[in-house]
PDB file of N, CA and C in Angstrom:
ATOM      1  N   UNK A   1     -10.076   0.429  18.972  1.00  0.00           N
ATOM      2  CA  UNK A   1      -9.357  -0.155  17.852  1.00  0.00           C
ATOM      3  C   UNK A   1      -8.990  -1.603  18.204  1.00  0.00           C
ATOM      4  N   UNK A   2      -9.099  -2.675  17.146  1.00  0.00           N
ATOM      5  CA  UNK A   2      -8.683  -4.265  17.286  1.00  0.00           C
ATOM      6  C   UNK A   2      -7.538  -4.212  17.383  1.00  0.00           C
ATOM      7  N   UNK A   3      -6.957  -5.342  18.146  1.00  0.00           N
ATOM      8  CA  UNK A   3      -5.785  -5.970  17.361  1.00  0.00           C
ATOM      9  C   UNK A   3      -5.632  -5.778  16.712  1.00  0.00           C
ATOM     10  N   UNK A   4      -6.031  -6.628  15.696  1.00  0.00           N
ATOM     11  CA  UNK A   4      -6.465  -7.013  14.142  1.00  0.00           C
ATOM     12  C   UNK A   4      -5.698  -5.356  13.676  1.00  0.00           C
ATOM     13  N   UNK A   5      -6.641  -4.614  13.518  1.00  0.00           N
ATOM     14  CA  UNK A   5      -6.317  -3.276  13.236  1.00  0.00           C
ATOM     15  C   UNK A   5      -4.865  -2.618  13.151  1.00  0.00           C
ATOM     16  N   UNK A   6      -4.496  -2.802  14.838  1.00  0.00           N
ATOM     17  CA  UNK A   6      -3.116  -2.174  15.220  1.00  0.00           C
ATOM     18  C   UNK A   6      -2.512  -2.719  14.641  1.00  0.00           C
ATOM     19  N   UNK A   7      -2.378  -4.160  14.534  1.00  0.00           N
ATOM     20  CA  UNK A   7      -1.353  -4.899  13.589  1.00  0.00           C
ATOM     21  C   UNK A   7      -1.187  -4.122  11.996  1.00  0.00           C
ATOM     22  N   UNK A   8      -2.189  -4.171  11.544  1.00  0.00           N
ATOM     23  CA  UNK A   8      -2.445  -3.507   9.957  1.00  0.00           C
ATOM     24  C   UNK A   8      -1.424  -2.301  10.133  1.00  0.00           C
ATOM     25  N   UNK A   9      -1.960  -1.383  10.748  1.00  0.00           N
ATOM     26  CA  UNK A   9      -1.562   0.025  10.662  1.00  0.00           C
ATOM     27  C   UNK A   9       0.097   0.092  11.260  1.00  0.00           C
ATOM     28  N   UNK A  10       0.003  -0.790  12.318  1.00  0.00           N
ATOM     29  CA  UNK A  10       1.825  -1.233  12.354  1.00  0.00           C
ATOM     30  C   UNK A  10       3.105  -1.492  11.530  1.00  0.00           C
ATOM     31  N   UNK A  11       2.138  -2.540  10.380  1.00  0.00           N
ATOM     32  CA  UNK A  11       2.858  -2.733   9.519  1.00  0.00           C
ATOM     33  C   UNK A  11       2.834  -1.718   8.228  1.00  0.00           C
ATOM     34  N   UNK A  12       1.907  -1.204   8.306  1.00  0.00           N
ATOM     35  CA  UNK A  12       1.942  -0.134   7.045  1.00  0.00           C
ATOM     36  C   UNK A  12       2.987   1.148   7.849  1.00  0.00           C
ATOM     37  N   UNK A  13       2.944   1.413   8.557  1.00  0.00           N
ATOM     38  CA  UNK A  13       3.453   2.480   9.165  1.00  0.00           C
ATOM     39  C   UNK A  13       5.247   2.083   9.159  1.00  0.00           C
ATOM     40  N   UNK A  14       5.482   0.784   8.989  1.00  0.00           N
ATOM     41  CA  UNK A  14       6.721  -0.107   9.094  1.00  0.00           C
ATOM     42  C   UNK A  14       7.054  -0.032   7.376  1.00  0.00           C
ATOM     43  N   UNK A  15       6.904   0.533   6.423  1.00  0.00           N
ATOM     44  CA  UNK A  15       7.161   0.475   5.365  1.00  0.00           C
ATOM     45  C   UNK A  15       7.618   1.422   5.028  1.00  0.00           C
ATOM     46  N   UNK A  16       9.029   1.832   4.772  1.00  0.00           N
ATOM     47  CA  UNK A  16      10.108   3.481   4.852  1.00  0.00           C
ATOM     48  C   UNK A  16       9.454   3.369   3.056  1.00  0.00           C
ATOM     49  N   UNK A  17       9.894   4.680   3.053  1.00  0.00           N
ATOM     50  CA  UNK A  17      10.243   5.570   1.920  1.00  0.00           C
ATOM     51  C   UNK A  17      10.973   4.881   0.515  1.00  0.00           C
ATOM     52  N   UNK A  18      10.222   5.164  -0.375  1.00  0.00           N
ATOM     53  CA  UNK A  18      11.016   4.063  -1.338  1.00  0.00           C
ATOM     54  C   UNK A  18      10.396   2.440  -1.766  1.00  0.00           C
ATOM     55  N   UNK A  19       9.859   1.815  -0.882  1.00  0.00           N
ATOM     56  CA  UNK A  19       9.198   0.661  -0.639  1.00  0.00           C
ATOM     57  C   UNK A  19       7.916   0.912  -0.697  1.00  0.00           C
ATOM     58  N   UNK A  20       7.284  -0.254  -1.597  1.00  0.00           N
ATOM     59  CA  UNK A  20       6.118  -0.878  -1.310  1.00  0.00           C
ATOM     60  C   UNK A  20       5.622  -2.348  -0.820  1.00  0.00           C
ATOM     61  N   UNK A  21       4.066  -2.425  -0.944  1.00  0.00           N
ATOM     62  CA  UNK A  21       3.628  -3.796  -0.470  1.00  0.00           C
ATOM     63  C   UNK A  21       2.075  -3.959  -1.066  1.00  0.00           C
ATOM     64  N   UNK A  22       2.321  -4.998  -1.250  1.00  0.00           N
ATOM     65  CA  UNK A  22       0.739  -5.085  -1.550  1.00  0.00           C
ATOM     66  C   UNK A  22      -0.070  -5.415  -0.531  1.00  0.00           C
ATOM     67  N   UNK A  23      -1.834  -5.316  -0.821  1.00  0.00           N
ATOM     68  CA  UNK A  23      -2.515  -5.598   0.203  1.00  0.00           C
ATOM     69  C   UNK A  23      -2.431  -7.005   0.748  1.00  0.00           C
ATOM     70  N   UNK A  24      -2.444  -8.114   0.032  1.00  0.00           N
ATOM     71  CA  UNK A  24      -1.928  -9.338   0.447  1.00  0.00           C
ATOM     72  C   UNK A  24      -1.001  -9.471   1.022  1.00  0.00           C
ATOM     73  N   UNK A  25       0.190  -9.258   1.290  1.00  0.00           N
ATOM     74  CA  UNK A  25       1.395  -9.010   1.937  1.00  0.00           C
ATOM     75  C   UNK A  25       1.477  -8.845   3.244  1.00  0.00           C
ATOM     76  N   UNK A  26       0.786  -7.688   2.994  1.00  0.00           N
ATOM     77  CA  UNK A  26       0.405  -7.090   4.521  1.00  0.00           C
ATOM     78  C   UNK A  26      -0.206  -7.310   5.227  1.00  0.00           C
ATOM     79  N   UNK A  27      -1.447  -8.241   4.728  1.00  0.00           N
ATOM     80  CA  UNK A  27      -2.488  -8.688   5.275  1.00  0.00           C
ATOM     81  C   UNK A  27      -1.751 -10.183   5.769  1.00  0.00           C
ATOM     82  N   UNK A  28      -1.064 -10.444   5.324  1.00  0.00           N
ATOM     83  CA  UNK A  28      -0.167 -11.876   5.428  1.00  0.00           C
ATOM     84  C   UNK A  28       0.781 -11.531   7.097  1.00  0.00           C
ATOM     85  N   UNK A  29       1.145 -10.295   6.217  1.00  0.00           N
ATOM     86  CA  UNK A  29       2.479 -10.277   7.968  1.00  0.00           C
ATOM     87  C   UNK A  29       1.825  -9.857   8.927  1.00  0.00           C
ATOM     88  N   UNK A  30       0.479  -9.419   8.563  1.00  0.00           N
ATOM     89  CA  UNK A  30      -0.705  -9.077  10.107  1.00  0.00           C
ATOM     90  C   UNK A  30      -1.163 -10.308  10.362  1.00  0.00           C
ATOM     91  N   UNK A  31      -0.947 -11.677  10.059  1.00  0.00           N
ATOM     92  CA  UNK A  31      -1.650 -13.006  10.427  1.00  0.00           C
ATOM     93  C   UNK A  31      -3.089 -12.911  10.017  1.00  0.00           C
ATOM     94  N   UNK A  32      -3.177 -12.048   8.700  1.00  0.00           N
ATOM     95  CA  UNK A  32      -4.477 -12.561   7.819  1.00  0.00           C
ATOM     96  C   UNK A  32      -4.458 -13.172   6.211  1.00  0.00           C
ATOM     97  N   UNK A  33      -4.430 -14.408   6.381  1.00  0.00           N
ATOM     98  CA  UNK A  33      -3.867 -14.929   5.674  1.00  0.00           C
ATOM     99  C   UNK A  33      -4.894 -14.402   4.067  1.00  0.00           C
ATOM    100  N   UNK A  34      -6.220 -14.186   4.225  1.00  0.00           N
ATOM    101  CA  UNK A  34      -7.250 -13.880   3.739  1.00  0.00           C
ATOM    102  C   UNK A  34      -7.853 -11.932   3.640  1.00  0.00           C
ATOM    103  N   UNK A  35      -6.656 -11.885   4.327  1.00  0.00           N
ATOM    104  CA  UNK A  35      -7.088 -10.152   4.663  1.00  0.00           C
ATOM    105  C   UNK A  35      -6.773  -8.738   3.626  1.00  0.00           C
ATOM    106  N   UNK A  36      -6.589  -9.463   2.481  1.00  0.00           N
ATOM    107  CA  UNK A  36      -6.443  -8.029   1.776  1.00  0.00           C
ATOM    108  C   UNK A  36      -7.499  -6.951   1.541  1.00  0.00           C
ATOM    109  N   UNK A  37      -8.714  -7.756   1.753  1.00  0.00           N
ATOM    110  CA  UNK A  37      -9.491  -6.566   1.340  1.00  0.00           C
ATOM    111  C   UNK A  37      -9.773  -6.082   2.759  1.00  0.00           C
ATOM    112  N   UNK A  38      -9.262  -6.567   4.018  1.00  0.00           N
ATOM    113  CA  UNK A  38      -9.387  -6.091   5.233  1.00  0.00           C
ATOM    114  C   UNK A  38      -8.342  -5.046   4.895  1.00  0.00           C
ATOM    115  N   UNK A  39      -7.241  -5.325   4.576  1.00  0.00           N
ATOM    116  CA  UNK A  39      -6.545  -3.883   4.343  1.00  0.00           C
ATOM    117  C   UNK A  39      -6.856  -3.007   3.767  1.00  0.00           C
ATOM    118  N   UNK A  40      -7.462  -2.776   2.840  1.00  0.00           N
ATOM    119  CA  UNK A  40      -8.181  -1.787   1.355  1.00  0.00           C
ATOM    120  C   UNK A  40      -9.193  -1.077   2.241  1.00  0.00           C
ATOM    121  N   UNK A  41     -10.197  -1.828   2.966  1.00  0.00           N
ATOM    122  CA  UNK A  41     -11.018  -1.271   3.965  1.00  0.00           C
ATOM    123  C   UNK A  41     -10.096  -0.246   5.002  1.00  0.00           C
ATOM    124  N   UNK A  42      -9.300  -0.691   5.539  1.00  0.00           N
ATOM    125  CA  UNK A  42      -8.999   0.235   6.886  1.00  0.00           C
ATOM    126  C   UNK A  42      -8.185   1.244   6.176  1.00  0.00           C
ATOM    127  N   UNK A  43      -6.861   1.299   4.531  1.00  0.00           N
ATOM    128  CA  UNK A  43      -6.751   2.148   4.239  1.00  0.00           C
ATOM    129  C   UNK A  43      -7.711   2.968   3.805  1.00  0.00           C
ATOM    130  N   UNK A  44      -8.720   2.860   3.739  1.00  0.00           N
ATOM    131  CA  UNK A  44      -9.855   3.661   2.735  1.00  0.00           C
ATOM    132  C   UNK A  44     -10.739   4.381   3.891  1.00  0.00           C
ATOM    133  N   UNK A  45     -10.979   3.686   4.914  1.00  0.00           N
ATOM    134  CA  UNK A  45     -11.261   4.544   6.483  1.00  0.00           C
ATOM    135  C   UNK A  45     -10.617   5.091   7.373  1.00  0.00           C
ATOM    136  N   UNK A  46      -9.071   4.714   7.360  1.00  0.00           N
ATOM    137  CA  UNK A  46      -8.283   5.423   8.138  1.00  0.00           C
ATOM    138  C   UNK A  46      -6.520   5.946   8.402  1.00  0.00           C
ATOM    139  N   UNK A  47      -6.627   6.175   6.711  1.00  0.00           N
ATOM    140  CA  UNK A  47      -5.714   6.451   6.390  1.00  0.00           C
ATOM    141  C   UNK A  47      -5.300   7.630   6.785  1.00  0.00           C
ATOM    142  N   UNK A  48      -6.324   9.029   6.395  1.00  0.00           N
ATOM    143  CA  UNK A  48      -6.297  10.775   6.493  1.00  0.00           C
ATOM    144  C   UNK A  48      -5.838  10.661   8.310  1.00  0.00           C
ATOM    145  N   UNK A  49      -6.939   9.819   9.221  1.00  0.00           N
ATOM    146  CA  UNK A  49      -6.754  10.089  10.666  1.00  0.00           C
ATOM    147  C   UNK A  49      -5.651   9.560  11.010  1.00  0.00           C
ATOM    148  N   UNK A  50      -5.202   8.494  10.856  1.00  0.00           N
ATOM    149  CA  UNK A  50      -3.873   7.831  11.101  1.00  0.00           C
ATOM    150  C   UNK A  50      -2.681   8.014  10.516  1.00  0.00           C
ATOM    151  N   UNK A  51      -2.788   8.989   9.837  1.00  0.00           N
ATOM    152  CA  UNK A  51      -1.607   9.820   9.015  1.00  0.00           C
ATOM    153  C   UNK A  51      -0.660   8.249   8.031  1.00  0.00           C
ATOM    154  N   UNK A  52      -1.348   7.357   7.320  1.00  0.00           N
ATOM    155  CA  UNK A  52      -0.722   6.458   7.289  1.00  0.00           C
ATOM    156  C   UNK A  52      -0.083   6.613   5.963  1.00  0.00           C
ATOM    157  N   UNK A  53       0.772   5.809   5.471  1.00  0.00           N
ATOM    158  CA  UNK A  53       1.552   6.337   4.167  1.00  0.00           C
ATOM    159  C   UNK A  53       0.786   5.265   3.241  1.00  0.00           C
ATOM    160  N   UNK A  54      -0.858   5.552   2.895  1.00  0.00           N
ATOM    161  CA  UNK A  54      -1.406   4.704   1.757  1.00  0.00           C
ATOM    162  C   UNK A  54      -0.818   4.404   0.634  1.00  0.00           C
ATOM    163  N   UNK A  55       0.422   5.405  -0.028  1.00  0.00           N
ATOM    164  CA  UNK A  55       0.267   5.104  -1.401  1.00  0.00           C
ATOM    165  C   UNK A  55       1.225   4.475  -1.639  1.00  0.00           C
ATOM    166  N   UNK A  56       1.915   3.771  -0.142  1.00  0.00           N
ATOM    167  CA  UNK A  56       2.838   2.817  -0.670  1.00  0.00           C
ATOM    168  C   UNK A  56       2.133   1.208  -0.736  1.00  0.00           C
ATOM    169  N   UNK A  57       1.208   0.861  -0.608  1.00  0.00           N
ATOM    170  CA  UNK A  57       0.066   0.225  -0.848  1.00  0.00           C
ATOM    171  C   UNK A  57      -0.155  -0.214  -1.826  1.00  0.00           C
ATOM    172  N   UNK A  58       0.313  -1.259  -2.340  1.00  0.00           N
ATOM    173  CA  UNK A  58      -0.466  -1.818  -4.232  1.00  0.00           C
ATOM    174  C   UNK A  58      -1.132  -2.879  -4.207  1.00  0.00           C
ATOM    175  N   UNK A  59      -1.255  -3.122  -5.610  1.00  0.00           N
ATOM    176  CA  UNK A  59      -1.904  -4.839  -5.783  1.00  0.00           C
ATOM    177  C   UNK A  59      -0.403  -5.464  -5.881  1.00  0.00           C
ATOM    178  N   UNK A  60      -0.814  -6.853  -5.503  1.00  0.00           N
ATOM    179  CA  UNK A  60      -0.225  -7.862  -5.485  1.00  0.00           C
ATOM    180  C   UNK A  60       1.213  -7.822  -6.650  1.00  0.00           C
ATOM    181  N   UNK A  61       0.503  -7.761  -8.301  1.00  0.00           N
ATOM    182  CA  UNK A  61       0.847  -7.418  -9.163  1.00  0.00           C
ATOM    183  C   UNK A  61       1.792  -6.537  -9.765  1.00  0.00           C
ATOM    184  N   UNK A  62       1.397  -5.337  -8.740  1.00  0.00           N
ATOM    185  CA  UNK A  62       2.523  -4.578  -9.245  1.00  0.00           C
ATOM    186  C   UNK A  62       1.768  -2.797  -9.297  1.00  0.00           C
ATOM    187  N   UNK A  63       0.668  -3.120  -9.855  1.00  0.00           N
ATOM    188  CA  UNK A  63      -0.306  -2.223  -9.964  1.00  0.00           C
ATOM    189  C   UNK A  63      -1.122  -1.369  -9.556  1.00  0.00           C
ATOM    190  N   UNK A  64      -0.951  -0.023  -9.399  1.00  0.00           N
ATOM    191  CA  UNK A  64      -1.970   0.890  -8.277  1.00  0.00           C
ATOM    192  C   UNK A  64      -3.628   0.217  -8.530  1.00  0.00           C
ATOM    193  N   UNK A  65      -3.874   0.312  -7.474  1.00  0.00           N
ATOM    194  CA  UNK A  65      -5.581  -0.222  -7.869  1.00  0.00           C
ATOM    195  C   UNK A  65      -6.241   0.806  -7.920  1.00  0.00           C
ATOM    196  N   UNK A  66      -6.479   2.108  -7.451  1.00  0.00           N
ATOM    197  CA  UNK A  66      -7.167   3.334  -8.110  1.00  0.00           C
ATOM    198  C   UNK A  66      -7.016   3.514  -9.637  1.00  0.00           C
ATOM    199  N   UNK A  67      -8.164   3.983  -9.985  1.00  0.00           N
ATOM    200  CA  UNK A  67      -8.056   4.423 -11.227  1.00  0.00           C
ATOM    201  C   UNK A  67      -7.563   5.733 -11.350  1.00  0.00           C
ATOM    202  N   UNK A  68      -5.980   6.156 -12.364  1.00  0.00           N
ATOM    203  CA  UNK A  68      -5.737   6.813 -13.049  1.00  0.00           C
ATOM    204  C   UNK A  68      -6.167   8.401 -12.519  1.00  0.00           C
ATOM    205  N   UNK A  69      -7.965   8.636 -12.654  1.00  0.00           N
ATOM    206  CA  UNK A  69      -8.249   9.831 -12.281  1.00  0.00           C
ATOM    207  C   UNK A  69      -9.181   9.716 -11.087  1.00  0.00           C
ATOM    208  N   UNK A  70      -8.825   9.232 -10.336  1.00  0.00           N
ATOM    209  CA  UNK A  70      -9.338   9.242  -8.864  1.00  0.00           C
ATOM    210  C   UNK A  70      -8.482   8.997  -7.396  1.00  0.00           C
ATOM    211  N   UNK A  71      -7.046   9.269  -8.040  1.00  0.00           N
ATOM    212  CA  UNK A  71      -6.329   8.714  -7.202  1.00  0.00           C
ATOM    213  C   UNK A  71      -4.955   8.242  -7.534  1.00  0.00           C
ATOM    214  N   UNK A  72      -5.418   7.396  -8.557  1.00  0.00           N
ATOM    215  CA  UNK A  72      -4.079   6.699  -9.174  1.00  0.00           C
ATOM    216  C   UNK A  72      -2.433   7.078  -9.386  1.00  0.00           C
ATOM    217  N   UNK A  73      -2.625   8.560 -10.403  1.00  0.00           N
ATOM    218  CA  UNK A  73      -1.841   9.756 -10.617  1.00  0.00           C
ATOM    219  C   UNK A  73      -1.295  10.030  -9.496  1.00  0.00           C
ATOM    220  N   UNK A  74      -2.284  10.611  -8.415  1.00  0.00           N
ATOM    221  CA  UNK A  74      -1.581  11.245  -6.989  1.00  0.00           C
ATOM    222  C   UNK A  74      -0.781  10.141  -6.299  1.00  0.00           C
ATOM    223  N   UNK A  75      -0.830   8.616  -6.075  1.00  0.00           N
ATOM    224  CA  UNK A  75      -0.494   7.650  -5.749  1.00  0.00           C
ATOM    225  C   UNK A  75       0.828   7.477  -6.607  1.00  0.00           C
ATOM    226  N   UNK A  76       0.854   7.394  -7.649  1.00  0.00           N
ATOM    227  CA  UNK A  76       1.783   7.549  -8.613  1.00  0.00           C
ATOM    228  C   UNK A  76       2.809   8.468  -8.369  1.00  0.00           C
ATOM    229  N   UNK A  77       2.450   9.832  -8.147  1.00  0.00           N
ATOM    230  CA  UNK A  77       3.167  11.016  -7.690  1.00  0.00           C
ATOM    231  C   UNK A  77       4.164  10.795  -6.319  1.00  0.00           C
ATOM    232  N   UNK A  78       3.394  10.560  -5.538  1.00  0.00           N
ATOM    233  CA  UNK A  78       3.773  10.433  -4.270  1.00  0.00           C
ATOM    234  C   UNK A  78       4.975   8.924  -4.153  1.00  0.00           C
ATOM    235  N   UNK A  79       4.987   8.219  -4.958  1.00  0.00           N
ATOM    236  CA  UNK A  79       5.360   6.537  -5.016  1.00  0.00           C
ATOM    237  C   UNK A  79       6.584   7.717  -5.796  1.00  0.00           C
ATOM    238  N   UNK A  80       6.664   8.319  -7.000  1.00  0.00           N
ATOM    239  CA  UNK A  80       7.937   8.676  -7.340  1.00  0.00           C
ATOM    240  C   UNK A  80       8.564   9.979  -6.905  1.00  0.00           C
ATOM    241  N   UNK A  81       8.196  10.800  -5.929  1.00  0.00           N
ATOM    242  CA  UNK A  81       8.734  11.393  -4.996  1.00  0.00           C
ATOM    243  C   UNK A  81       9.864  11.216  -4.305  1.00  0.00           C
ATOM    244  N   UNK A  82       9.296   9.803  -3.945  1.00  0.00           N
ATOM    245  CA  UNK A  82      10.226   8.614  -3.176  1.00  0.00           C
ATOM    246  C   UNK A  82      11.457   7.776  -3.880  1.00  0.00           C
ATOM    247  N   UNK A  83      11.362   7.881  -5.000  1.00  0.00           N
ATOM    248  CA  UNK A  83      12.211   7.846  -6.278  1.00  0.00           C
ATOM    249  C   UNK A  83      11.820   5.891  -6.478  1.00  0.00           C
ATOM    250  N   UNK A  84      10.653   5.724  -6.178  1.00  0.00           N
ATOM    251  CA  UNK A  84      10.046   4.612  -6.975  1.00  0.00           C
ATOM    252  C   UNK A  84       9.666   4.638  -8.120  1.00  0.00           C
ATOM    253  N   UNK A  85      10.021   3.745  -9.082  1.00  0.00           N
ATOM    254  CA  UNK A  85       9.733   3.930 -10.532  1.00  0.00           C
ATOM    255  C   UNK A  85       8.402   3.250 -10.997  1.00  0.00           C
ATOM    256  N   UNK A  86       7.665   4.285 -11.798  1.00  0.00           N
ATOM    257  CA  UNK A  86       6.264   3.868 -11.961  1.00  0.00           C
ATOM    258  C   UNK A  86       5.999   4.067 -13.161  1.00  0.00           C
ATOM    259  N   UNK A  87       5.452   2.736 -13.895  1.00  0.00           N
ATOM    260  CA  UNK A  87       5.372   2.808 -15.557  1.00  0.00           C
ATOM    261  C   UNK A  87       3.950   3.668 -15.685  1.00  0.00           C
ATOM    262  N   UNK A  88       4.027   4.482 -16.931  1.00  0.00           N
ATOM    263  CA  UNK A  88       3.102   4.809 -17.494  1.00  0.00           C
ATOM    264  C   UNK A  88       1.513   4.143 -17.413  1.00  0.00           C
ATOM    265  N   UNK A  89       1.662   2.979 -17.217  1.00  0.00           N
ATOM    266  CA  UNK A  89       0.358   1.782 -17.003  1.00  0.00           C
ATOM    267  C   UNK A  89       0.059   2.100 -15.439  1.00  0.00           C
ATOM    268  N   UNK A  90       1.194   2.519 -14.495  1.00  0.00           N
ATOM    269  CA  UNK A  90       0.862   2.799 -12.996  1.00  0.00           C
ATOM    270  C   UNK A  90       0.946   1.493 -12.337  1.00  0.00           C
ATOM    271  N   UNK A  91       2.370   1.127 -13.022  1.00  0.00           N
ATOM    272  CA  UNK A  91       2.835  -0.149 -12.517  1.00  0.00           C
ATOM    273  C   UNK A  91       3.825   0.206 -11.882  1.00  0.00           C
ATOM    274  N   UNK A  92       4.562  -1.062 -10.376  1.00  0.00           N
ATOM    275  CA  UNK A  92       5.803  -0.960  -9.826  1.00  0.00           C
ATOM    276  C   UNK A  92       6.198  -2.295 -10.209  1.00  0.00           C
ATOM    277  N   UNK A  93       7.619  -2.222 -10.383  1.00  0.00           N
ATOM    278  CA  UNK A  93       8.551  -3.662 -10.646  1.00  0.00           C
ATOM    279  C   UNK A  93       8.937  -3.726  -8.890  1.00  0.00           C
ATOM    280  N   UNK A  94       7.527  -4.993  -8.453  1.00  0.00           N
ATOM    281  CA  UNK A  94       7.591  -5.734  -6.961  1.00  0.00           C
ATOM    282  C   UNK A  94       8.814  -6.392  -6.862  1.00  0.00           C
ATOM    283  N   UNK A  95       9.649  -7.027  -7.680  1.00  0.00           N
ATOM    284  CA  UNK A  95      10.860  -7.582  -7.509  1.00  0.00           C
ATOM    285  C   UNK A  95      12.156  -5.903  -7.114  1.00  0.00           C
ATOM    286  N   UNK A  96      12.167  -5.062  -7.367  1.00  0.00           N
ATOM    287  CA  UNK A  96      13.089  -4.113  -7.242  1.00  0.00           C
ATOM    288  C   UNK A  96      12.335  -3.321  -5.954  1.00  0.00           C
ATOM    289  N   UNK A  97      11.160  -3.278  -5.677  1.00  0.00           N
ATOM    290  CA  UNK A  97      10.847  -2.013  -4.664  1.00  0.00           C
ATOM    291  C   UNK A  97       9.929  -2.771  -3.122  1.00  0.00           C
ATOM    292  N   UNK A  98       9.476  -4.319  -3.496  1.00  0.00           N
ATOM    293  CA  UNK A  98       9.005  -4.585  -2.537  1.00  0.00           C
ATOM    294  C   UNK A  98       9.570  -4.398  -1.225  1.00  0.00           C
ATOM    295  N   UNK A  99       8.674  -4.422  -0.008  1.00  0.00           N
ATOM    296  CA  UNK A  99       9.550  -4.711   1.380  1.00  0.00           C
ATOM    297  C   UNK A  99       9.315  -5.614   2.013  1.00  0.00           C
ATOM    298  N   UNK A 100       8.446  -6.525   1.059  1.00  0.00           N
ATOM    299  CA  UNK A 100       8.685  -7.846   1.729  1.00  0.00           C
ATOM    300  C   UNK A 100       9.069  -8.730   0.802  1.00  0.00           C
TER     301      UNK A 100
END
């Protein structure tokens, strides 16, 4: 495993309950200034093995990036478990829930 990597999964693993981040964000506080889709990649390969908490994970925006029926819903589910509020569109208000 990279650097690069450990950093990623550090900081996702650094994001409690309740909170999100987008892939830019994260890719930002790992010193990739350019790295979001480096994040989307390593959640999408090693999320299940690294037990990592993906679905606190969004776009930039606000917005789950799965679609609806592939993911989205369960992402959705799991985000208000946590008692994050998620619009019908499968939006988060980043000003109230971000953690960064």
């Amino acid at each position: 495993m990279t650097e690069t990597t450990r950093r990623i999964i550090d900081i996702i693993r650094s994001i409690p309950p309740g909170k999100v981040a987008s892939y830019r964000d994260t890719a930002l506080a790992a010193g990739l200034p350019n790295g979001a889709r480096q994040v989307a990649r390593l959640l999408h390969s090693m999320s299940e093995t690294q037990r990592l908490p993906w679905h606190r994970i969004i776009r930039a925006d606000g917005h789950i990036a799965l679609p609806a029926a592939e993911g989205g819903e369960l992402q959705a589910a799991l985000l208000r478990a946590e008692g994050v509020r998620v619009s019908k569109t499968l939006r988060v208000d980043m000003g109230k829930y971000s953690f960064f």
